[in-house]
Protein backbone atom coordinates (compact mmCIF):
# COMPACT_ATOMS: atom_id res chain seq x y z
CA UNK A 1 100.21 106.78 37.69
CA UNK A 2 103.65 106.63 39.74
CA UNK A 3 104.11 108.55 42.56
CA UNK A 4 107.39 110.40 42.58
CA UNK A 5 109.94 110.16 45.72
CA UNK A 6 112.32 113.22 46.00
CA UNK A 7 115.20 113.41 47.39
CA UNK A 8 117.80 116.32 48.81
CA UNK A 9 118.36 117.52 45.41
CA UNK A 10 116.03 120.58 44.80
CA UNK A 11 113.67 119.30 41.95
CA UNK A 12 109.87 118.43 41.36
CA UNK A 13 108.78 116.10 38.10
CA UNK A 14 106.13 118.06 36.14
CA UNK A 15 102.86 118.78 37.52
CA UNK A 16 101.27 117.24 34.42
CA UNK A 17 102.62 113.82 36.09
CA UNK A 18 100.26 114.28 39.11
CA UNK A 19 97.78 111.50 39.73
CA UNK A 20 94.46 111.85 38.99
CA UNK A 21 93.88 112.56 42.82
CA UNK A 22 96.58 115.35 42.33
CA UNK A 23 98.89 113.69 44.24
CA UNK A 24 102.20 114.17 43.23
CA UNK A 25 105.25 113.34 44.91
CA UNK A 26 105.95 112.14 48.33
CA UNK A 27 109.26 113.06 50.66
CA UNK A 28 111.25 115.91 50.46
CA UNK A 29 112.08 118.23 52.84
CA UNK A 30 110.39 121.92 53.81
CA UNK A 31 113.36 124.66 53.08
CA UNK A 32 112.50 127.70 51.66
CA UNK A 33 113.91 126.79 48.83
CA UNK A 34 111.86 123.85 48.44
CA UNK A 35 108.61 125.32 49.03
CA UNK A 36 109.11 128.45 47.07
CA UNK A 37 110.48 125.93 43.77
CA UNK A 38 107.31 124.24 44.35
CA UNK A 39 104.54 127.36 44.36
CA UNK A 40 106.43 128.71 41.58
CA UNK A 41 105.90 125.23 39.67
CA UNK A 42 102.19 124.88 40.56
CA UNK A 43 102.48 122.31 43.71
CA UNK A 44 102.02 122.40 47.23
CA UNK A 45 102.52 120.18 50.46
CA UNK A 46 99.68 118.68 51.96
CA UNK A 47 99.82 115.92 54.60
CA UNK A 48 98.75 115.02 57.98
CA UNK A 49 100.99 113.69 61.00
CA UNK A 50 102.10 110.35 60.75
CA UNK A 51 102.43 110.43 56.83
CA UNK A 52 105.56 111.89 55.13
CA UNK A 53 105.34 115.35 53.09
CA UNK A 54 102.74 114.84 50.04
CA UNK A 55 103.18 117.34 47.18
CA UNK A 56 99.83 118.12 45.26
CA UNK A 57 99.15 119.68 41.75
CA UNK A 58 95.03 118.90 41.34
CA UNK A 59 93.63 119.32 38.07
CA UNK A 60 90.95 121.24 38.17
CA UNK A 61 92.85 123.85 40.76
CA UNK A 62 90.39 126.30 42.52
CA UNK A 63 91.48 130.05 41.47
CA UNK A 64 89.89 133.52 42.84
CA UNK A 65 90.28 136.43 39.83
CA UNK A 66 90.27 139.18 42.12
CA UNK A 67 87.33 140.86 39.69
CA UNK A 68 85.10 137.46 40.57
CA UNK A 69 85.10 138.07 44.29
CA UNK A 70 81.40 137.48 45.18
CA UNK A 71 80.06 139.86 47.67
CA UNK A 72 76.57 139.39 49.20
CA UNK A 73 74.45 142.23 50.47
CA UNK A 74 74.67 140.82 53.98
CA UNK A 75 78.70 141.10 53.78
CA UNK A 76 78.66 144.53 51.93
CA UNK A 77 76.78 145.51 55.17
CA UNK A 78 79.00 143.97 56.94
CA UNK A 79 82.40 145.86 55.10
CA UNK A 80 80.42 148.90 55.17
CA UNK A 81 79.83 148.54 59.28
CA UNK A 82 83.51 148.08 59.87
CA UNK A 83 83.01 145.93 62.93
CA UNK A 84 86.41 144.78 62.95
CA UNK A 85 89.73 146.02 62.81
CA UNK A 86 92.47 144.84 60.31
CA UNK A 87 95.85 144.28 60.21
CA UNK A 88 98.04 143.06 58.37
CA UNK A 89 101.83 140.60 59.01
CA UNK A 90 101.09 141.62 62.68
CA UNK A 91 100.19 138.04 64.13
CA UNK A 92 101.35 135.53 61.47
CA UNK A 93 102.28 133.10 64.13
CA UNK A 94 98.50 133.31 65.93
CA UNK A 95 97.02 133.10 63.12
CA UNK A 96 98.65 130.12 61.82
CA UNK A 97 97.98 128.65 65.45
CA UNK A 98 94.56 129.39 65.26
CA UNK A 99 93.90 127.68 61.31
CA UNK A 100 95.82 124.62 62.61
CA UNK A 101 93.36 124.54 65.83
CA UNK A 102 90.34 124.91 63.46
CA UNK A 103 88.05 121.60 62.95
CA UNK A 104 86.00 120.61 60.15
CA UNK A 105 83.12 118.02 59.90
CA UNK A 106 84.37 114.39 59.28
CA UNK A 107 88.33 115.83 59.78
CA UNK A 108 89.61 115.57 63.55
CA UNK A 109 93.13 116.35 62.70
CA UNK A 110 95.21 119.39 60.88
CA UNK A 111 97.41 119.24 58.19
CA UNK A 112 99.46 122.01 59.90
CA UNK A 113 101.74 119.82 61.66
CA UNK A 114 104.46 121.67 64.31
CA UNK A 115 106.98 121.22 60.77
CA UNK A 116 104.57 122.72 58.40
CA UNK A 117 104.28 125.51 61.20
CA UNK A 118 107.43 125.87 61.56
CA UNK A 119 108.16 126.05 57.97
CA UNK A 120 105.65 128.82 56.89
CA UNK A 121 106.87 130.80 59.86
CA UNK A 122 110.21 130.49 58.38
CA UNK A 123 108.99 131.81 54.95
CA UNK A 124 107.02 134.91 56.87
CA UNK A 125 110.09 136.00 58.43
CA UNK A 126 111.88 135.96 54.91
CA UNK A 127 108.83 138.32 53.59
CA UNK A 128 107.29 135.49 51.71
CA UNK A 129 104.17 134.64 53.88
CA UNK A 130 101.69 136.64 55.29
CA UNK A 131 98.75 136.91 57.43
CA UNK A 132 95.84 138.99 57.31
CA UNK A 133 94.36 139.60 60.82
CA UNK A 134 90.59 140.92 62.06
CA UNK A 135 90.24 141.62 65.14
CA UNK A 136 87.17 142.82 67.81
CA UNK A 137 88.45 144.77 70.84
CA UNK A 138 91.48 143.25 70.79
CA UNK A 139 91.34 139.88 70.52
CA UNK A 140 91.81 137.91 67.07
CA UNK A 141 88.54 136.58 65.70
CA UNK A 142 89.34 135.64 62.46
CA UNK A 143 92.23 135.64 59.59
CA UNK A 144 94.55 133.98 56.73
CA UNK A 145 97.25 133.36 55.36
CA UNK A 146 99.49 132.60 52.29
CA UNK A 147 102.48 133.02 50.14
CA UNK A 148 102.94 135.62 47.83
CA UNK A 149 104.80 135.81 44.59
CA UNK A 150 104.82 138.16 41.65
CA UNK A 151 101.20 138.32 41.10
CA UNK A 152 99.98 134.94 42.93
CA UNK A 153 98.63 135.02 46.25
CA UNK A 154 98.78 131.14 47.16
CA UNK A 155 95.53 130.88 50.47
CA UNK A 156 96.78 128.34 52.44
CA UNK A 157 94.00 128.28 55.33
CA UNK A 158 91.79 130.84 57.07
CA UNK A 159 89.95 130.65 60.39
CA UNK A 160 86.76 131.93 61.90
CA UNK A 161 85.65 132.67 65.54
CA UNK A 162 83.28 135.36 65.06
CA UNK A 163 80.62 134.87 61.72
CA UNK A 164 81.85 136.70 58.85
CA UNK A 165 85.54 137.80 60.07
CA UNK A 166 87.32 135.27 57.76
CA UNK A 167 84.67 136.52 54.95
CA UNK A 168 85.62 140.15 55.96
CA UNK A 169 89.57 138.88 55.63
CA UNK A 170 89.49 137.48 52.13
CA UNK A 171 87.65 141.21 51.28
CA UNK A 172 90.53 142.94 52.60
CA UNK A 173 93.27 139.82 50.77
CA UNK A 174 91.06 141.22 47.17
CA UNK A 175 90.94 144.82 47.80
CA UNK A 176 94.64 144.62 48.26
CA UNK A 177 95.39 141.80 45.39
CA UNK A 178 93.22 144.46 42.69
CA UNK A 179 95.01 147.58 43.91
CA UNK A 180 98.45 145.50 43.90
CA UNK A 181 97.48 144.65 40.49
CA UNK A 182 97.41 140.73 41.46
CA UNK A 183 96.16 138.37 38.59
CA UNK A 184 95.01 135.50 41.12
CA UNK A 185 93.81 134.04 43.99
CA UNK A 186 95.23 130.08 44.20
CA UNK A 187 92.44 128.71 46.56
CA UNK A 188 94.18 125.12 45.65
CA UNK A 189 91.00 122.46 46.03
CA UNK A 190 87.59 123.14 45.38
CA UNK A 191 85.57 124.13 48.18
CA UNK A 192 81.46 124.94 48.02
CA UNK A 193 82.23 127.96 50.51
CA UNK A 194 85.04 129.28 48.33
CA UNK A 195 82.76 128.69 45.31
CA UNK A 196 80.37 130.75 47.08
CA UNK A 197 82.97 133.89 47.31
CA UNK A 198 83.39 133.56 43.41
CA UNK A 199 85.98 130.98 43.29
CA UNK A 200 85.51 128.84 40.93
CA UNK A 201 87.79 125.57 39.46
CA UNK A 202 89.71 126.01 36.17
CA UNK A 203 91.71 123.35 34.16
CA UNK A 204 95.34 122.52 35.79
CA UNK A 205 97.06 123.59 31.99
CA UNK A 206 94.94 126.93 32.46
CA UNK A 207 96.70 127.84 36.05
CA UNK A 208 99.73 126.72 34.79
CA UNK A 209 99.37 129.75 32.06
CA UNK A 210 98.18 132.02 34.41
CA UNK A 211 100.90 131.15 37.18
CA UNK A 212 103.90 131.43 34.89
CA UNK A 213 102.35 135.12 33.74
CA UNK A 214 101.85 136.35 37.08
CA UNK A 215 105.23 135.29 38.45
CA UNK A 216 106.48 137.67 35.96
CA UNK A 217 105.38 140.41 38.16
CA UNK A 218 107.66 141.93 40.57
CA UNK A 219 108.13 140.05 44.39
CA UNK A 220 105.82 142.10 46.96
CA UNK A 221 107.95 140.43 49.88
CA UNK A 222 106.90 141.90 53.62
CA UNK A 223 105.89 142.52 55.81
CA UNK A 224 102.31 143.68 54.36
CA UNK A 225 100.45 146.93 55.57
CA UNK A 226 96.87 148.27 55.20
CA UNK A 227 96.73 150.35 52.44
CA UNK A 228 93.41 150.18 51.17
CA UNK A 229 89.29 149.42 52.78
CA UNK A 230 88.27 146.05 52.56
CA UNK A 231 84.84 147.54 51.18
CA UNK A 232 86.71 148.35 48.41
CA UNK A 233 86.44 144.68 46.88
């Protein structure tokens, strides 16, 4: 499969022309314009310092329906204790700090580079990204963030420092998307602890479907505020 190269003019090949990787296109640049034309169109970037922007549409692509979130007794005890407090477009910038300092087994590096920082930051102060926040006296143990449009919240990364705060943010990200009337959750890759939450992996065609309904829905630009329990998902 060829791998598109883009150029300054604002346009992505279909998503049906990914790889069978998911990979994309390669190049580009990281405007808002860009980025938005790209979630709206099913893609995303995804790349690591010293490679050039990658563009993604995988097929299968890992979706939350709001109405599948999985909730464990331990973590309804959890919601129900309230050991946290939660906010909400407060500390976009630490928490995008804190995802890109986050390590996982076998990967030393981050794919938030200082331009995809700078980029999403960009998009949260034009009300398109935003963070949800936990925090325990204070100081920020756990969070995400993500883009939202219409009725698509696109995760992009979460973090953890105390067990159960980034469990106890994606509650609050469903309570919200359900009484926002949100269709899904794009979780973008499959992941066994996302699969454990109730995401699951659904045909690339399928999302497409999904994605063009839900941008339908009206723009729910920022910033965010509580309006609703995270025990309520």
């Amino acid at each position: 499969m060829p791998i598109f190269r883009l150029t300054d003019e604002l346009v992505f090949p279909r998503p049906e022309w990914a790889g069978p990787d998911g990979l994309l296109a390669v190049g580009g640049d990281l405007r808002i314009e860009r980025l938005l034309l790209a979630y709206r169109t099913g893609i995303f970037p995804w790349y690591g310092e010293p490679d050039p922007i990658l563009w993604w549409s995988p097929d299968p692509r890992m979706v939350l329906f709001p109405d599948e979130f999985h909730v464990s007794r331990r973590l309804r005890r959890v919601l129900r204790s309230a050991p946290f407090s939660i906010a909400m477009d407060r500390a976009f910038d630490e928490v995008i700090d804190a995802c890109a300092a986050t390590r996982y087994p076998g990967r030393e590096d981050t794919w938030i580079t200082p331009e995809m920082r700078e980029a999403y930051f960009r998009l949260h102060e034009a009300g398109w990204a935003h963070s949800i926040e936990c925090r325990r006296d204070g100081a920020l143990v756990g969070g995400l963030y993500g883009i939202s449009l219409g009725r698509c919240f696109f995760g992009e990364s979460m973090f953890s420092r105390e067990t159960n705060a980034s469990k106890v943010a994606l509650a609050s990200l469903v309570a919200h998307a359900r009484a926002w009337g949100f269709a899904l959750i794009d979780c973008q890759v499959e992941s066994p602890h996302l699969e454990s939450l109730g995401a699951r992996p659904i045909p690339r065609a399928d999302f497409l479907r999904l994605l063009a309904d839900a941008l339908d829905g009206p723009d729910r630009t920022g910033p965010w505020q509580i309006e609703v329990p995270p025990d309520s998902a």
